[in-house]
C-alpha atoms as a PDB file:
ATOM      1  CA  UNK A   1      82.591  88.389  92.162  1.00  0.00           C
ATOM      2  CA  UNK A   2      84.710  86.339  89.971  1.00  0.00           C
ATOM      3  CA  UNK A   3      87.108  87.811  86.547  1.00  0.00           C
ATOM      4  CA  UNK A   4      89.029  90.468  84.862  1.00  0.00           C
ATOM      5  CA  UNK A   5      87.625  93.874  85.785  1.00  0.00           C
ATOM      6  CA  UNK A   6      86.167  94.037  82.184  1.00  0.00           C
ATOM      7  CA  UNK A   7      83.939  90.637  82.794  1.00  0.00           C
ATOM      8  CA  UNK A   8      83.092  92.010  86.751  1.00  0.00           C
ATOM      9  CA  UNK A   9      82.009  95.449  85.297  1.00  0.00           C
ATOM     10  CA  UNK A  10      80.293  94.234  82.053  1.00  0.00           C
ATOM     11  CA  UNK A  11      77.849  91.187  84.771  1.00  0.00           C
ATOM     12  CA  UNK A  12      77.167  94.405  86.971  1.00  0.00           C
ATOM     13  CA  UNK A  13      75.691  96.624  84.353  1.00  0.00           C
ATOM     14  CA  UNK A  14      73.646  94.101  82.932  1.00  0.00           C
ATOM     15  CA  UNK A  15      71.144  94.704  86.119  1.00  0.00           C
ATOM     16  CA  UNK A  16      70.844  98.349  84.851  1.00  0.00           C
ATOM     17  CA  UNK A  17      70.616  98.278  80.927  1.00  0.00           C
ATOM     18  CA  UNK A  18      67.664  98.907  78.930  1.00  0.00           C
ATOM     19  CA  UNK A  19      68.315  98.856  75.459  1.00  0.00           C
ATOM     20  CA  UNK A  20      65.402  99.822  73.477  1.00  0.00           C
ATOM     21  CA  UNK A  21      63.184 101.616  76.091  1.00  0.00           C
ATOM     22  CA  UNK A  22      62.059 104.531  76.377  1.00  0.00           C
ATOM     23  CA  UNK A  23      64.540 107.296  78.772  1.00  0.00           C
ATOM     24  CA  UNK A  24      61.290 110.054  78.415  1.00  0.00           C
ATOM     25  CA  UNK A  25      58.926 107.091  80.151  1.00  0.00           C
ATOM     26  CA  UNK A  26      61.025 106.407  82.930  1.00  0.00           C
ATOM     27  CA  UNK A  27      61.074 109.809  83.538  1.00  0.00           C
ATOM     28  CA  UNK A  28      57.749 110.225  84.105  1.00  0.00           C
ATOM     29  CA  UNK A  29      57.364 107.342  86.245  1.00  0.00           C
ATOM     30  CA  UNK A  30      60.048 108.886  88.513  1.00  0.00           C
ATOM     31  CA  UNK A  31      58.392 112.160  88.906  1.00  0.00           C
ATOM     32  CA  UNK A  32      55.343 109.740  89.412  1.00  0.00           C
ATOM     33  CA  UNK A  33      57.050 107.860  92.087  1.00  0.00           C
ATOM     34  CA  UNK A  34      57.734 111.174  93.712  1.00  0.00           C
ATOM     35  CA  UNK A  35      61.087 112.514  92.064  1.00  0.00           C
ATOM     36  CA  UNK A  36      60.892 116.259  91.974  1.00  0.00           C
ATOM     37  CA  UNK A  37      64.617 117.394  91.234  1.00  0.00           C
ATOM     38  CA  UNK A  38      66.609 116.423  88.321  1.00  0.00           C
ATOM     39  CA  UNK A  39      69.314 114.729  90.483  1.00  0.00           C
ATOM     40  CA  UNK A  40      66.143 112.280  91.641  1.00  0.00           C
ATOM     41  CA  UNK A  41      65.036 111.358  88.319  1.00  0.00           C
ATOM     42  CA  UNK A  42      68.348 110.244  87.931  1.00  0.00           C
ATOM     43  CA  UNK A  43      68.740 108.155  90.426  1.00  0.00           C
ATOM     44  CA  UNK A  44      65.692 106.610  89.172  1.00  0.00           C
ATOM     45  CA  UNK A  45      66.774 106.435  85.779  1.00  0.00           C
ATOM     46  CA  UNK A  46      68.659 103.003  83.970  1.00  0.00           C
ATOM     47  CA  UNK A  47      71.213 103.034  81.070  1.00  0.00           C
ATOM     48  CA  UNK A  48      69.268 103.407  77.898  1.00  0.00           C
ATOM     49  CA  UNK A  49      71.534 103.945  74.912  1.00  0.00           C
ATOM     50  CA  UNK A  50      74.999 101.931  73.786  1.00  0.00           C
ATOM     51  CA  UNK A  51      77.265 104.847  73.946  1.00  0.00           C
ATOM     52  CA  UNK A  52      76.191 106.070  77.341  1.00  0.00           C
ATOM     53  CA  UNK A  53      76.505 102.635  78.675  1.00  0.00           C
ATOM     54  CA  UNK A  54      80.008 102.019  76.895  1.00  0.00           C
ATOM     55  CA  UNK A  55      81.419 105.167  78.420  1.00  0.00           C
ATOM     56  CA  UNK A  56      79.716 104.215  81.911  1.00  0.00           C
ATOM     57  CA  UNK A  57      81.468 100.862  82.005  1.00  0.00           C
ATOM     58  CA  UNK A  58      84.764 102.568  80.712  1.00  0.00           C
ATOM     59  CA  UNK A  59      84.382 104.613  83.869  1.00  0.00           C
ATOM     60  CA  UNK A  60      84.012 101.798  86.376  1.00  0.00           C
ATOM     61  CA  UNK A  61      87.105  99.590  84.500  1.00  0.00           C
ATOM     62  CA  UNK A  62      89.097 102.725  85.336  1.00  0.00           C
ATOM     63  CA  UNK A  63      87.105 103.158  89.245  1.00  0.00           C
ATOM     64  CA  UNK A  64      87.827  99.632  90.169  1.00  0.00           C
ATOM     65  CA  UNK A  65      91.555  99.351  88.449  1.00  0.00           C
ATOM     66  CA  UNK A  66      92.233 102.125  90.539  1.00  0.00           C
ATOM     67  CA  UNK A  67      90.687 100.605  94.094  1.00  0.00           C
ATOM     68  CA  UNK A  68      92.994  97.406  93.101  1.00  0.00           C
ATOM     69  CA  UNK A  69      96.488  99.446  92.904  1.00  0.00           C
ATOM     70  CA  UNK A  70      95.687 101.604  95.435  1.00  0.00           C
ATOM     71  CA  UNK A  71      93.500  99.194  98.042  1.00  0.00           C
ATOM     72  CA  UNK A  72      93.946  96.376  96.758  1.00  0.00           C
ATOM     73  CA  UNK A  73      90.218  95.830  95.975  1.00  0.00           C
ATOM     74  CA  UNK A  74      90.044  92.911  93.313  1.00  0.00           C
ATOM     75  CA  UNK A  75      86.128  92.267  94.070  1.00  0.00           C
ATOM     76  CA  UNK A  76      83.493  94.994  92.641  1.00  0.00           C
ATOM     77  CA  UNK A  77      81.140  94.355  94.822  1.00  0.00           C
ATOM     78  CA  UNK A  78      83.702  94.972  97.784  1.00  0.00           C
ATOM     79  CA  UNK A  79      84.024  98.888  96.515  1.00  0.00           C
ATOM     80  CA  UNK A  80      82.869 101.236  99.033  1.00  0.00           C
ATOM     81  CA  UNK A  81      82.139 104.887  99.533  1.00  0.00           C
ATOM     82  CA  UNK A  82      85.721 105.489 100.262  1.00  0.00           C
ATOM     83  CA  UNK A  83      86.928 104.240  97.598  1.00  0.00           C
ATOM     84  CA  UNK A  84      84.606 105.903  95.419  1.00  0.00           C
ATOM     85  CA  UNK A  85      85.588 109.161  96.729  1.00  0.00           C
ATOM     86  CA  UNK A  86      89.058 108.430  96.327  1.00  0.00           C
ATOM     87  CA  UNK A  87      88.801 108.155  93.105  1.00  0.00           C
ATOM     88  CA  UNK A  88      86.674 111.080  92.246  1.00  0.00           C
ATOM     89  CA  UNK A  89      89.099 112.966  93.965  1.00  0.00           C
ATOM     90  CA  UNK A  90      92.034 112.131  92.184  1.00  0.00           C
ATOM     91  CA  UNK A  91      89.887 113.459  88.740  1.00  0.00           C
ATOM     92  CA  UNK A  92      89.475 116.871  91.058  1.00  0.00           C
ATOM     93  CA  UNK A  93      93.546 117.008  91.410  1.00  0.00           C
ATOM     94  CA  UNK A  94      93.889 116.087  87.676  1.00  0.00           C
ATOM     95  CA  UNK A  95      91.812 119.611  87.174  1.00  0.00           C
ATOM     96  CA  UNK A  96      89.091 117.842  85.005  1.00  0.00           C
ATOM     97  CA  UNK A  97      86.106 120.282  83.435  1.00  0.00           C
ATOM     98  CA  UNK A  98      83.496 120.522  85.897  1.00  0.00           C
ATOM     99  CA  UNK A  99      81.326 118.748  82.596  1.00  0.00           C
ATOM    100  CA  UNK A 100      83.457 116.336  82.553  1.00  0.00           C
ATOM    101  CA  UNK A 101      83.304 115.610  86.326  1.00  0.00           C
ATOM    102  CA  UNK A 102      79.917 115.364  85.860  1.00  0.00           C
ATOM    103  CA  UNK A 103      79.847 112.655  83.707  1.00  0.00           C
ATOM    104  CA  UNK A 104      82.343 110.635  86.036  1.00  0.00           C
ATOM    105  CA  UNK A 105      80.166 111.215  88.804  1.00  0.00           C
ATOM    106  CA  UNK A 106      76.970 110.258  86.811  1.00  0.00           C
ATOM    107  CA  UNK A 107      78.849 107.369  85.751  1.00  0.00           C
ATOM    108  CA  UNK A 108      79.508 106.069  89.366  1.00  0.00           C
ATOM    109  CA  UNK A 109      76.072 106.755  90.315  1.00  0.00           C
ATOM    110  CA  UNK A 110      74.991 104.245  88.066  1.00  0.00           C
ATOM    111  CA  UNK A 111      77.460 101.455  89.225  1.00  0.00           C
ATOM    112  CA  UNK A 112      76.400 101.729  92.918  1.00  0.00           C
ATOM    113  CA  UNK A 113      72.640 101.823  91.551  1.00  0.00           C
ATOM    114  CA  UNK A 114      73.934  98.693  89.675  1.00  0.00           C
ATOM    115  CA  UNK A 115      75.933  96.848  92.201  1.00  0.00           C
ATOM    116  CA  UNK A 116      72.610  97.322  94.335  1.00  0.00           C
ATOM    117  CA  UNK A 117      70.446  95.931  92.229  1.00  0.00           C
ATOM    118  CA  UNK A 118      69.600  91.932  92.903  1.00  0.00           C
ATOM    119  CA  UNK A 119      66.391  89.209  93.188  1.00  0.00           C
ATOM    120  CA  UNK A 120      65.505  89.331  97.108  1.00  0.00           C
ATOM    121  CA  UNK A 121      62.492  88.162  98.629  1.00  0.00           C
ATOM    122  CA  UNK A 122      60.420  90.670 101.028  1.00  0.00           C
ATOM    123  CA  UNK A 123      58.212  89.601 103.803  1.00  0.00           C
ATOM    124  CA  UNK A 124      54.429  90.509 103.337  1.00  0.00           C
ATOM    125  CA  UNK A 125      51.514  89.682 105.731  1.00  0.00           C
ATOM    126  CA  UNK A 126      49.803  86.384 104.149  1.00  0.00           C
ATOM    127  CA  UNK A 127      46.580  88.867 103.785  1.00  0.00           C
ATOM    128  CA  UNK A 128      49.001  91.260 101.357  1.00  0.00           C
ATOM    129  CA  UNK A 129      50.513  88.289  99.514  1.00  0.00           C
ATOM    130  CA  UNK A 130      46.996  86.850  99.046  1.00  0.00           C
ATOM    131  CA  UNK A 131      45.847  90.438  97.684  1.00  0.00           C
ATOM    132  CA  UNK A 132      48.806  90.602  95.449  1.00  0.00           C
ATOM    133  CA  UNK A 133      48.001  87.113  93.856  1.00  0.00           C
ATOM    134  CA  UNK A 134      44.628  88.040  93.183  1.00  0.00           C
ATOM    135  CA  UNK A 135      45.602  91.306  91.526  1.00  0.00           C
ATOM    136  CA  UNK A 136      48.001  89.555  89.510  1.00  0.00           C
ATOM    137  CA  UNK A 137      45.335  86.937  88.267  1.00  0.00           C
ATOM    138  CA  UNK A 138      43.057  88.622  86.775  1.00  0.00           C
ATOM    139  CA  UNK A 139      45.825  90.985  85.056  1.00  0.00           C
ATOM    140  CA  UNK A 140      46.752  90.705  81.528  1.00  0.00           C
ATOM    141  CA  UNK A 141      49.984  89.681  81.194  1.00  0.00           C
ATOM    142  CA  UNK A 142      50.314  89.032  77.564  1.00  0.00           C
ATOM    143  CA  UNK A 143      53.422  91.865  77.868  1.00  0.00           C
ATOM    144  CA  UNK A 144      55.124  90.384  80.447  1.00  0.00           C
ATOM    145  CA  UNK A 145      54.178  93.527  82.745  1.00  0.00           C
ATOM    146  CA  UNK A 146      51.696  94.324  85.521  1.00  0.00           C
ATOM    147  CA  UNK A 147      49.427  97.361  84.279  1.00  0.00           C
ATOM    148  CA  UNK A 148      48.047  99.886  86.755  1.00  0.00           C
ATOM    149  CA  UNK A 149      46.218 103.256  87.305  1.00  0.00           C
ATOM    150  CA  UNK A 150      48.883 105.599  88.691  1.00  0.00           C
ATOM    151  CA  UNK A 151      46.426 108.346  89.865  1.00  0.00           C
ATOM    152  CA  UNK A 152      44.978 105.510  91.932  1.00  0.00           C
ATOM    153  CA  UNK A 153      47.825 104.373  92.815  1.00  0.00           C
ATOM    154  CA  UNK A 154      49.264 107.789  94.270  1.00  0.00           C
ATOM    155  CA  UNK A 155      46.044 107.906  96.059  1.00  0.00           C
ATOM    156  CA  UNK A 156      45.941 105.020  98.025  1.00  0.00           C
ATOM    157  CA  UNK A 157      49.441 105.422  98.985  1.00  0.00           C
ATOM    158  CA  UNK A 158      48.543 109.300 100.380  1.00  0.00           C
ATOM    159  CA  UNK A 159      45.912 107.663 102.223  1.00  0.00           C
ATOM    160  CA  UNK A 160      47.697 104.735 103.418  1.00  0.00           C
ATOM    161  CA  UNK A 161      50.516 107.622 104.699  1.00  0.00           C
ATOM    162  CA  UNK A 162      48.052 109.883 106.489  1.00  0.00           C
ATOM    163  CA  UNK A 163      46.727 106.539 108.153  1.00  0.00           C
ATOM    164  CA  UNK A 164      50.113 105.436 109.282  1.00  0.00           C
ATOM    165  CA  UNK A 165      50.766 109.170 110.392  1.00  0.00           C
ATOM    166  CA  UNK A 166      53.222 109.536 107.383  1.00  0.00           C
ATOM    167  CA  UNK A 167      54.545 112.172 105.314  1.00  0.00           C
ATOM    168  CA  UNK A 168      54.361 111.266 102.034  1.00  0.00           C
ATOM    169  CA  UNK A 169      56.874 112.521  99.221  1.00  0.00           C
ATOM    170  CA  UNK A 170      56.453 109.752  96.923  1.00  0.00           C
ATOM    171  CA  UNK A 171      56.825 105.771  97.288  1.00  0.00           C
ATOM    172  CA  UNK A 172      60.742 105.699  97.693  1.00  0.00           C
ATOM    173  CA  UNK A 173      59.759 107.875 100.579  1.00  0.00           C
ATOM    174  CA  UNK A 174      57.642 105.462 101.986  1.00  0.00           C
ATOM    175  CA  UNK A 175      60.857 103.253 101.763  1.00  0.00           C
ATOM    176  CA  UNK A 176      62.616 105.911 103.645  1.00  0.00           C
ATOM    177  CA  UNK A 177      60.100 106.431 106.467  1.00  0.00           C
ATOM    178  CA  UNK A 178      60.146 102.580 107.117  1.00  0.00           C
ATOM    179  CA  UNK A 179      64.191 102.302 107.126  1.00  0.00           C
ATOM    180  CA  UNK A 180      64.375 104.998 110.060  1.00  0.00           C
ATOM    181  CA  UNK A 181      61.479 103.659 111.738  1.00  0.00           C
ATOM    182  CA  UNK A 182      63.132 100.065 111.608  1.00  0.00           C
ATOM    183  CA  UNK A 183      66.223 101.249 112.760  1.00  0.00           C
ATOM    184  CA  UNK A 184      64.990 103.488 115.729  1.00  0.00           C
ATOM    185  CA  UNK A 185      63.345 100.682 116.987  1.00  0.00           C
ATOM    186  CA  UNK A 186      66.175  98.378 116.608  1.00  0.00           C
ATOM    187  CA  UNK A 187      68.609 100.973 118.806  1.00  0.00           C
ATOM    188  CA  UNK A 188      65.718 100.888 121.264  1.00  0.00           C
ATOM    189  CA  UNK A 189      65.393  97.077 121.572  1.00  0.00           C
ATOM    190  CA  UNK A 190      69.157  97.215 122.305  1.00  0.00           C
ATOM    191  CA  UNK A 191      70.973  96.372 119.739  1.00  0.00           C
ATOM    192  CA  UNK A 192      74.157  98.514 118.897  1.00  0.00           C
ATOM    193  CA  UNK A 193      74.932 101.148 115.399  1.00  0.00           C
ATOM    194  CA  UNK A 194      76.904  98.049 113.398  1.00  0.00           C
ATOM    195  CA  UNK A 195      73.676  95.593 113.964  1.00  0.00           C
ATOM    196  CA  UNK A 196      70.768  97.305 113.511  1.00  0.00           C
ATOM    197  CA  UNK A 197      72.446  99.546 110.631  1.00  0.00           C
ATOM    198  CA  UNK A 198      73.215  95.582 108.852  1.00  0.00           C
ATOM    199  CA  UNK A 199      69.440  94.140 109.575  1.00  0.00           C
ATOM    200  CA  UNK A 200      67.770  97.438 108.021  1.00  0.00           C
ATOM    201  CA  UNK A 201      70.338  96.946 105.224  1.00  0.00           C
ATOM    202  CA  UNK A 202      68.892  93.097 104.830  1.00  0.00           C
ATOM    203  CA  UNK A 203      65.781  94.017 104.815  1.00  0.00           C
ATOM    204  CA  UNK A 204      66.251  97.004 102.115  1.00  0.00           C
ATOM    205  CA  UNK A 205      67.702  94.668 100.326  1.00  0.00           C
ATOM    206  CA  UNK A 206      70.994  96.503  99.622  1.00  0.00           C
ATOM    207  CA  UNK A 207      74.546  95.248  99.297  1.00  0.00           C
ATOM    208  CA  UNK A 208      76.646  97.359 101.079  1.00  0.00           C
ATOM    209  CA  UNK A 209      75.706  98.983 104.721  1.00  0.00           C
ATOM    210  CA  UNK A 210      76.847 102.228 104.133  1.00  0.00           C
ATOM    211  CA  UNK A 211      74.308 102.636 101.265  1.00  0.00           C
ATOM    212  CA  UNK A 212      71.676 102.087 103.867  1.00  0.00           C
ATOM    213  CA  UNK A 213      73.470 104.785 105.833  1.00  0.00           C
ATOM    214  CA  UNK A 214      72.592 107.640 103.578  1.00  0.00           C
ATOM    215  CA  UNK A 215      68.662 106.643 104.132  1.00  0.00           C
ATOM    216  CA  UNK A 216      69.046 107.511 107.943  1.00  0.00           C
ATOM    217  CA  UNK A 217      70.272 111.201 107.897  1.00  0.00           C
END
């Protein structure tokens, strides 16, 4: 990504702020979707109010400034989980509250959920994509939104887990199951850590490889 670090950070938090919604909803779609902690609401969880997203931002100007001096990193979307850490750990030697650690950490949470947010197109069986367009037919989308029961929802996806011989902790889990399928059978077929670790990342949908790493422990 092109610009200052100001224009790089403000384009990247754009895919994760949602002025004028509702923070107590999207809570209760994440426990929906699964979430059972507070740490995985969270992660669930976008940017909903103007000072939490102005001292957010602050935080990544100062994450990424500091991954230029220091690595030389000019790109955002080149930061990695080392340089993340870095960073973090240089608040730990300043002797930072552990509140105020938090709030760092919460803050860098958000720009990796950000930097891994983008359009990409997922492969469905033409039955599925058929299915989908039907759904979304006869839908009313005078909102601009898809409507849906979520009891029957949560059903059918139990059912569709026992099926597949799944455990089922939520959607996201779903997502989980599928990445260390993918990538077992990938290894099998042949084909070494680096590649199959970058064509379950593809497919995911996520940036940066070593975010896809944390799905296969």
């Amino acid at each position: 990504m092109r610009g200052n670090v100001s224009h790089q950070v403000h384009e990247v938090f754009k895919e994760i702020i949602r002025f004028g919604q509702s923070k107590h909803e999207a809570k209760e779609q994440a426990r929906v979707k699964g979430a059972k902690t507070w740490h995985e609401v969270g992660k669930q969880l976008y940017v909903y109010s103007y000072a939490t997203a102005d001292q957010y931002r602050d935080i990544a100007k100062e994450a990424l400034e500091y991954a230029k001096e220091k690595y030389g990193i000019k790109n955002i979307e080149k930061l990695s989980s080392e340089h993340i850490r870095s960073y973090l750990e240089t608040k730990i030697a300043q002797g930072v509250k552990y509140s105020t650690f938090q709030k760092y950490a919460a803050a860098i949470e958000k720009l990796e959920t950000a930097l891994n947010k983008k359009d990409r197109e997922v492969p469905l069986p033409k039955e599925t994509y058929q299915a989908l367009k039907s759904l979304l037919s006869k839908s009313d989308k005078s909102d601009g939104k898809y409507k849906f029961n979520m009891d029957e929802y949560r059903k059918v996806l139990k059912e569709s887990a026992l099926k597949s011989s799944q455990d089922y902790t939520g959607s996201h889990g779903l997502r989980w199951n599928f990445a260390q399928e993918k990538f077992a059978q990938l290894t099998k077929e042949g084909k070494t850590y680096e590649q199959s670790l970058q064509i379950v990342s593809n497919l995911l949908g996520h940036e940066r490889a070593d975010i896809t790493e944390h799905y296969l422990r």
